[in-house]
Protein backbone atom coordinates (compact mmCIF):
# COMPACT_ATOMS: atom_id res chain seq x y z
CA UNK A 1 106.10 109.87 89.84
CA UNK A 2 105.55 109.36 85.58
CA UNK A 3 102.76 111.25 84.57
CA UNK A 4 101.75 107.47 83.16
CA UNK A 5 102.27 104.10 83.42
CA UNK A 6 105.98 104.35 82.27
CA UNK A 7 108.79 103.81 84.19
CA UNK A 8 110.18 107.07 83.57
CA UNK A 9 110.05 111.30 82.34
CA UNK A 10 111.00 112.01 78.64
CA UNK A 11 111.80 114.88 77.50
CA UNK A 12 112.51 114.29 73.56
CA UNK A 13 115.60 115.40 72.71
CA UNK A 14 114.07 117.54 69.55
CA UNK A 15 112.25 119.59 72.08
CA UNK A 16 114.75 120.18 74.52
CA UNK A 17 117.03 121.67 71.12
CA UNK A 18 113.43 123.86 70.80
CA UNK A 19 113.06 122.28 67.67
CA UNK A 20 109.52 121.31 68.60
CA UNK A 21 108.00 120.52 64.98
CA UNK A 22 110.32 117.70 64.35
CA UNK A 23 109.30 115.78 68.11
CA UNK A 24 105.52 116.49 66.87
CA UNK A 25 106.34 114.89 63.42
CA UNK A 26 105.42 111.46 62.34
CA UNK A 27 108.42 111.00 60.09
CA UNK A 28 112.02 111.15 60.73
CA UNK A 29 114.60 112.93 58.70
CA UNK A 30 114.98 110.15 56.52
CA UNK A 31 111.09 109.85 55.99
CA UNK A 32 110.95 106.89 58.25
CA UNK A 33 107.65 106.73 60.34
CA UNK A 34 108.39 107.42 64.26
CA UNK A 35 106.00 107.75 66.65
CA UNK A 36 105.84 111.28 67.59
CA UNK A 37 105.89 112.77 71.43
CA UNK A 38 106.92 109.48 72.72
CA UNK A 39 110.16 107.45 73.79
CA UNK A 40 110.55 105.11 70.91
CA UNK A 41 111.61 102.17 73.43
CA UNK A 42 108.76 102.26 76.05
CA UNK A 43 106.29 105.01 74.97
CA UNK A 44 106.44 107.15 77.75
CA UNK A 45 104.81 110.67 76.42
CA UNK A 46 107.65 113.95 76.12
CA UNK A 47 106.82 115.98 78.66
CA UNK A 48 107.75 118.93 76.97
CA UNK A 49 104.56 121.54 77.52
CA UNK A 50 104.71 122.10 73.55
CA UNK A 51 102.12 118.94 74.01
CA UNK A 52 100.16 119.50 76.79
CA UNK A 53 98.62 122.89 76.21
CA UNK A 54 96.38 123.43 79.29
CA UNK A 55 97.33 120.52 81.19
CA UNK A 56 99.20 121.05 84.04
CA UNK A 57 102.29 119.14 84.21
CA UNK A 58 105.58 118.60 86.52
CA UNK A 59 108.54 121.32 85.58
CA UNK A 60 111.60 120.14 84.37
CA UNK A 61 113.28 121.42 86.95
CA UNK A 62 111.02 120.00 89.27
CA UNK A 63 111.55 116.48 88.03
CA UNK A 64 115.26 116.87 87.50
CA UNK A 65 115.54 118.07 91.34
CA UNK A 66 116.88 121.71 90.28
């Protein structure tokens, strides 16, 4: 089950490349503003534990059944 009301887990793809400052940003590359932590189609928060300090969340393995 999402840890929200979102239809799915997201793990951004910044933070699974452990490039963790750049998922946290608020502007892209190209200084464009993104919305940072968060699928950019429905929201959904990453789930990477970079952003949740203290808050226990699912593993990734746990969620992606390894």
């Amino acid at each position: 089950m999402p840890l929200h009301s979102t239809e799915h887990y997201y793990l951004s793809t910044a933070c699974l490349h452990q490039i963790h400052t750049y998922c946290q940003a608020r502007e892209n590359e190209c200084g464009e503003q993104k919305k940072p932590a968060q699928c950019k189609f429905c929201a959904a928060p990453c789930i990477c534990p970079c952003h949740h300090a203290g808050e226990s969340i699912p593993s990734i393995r746990s969620i992606l059944g390894d």
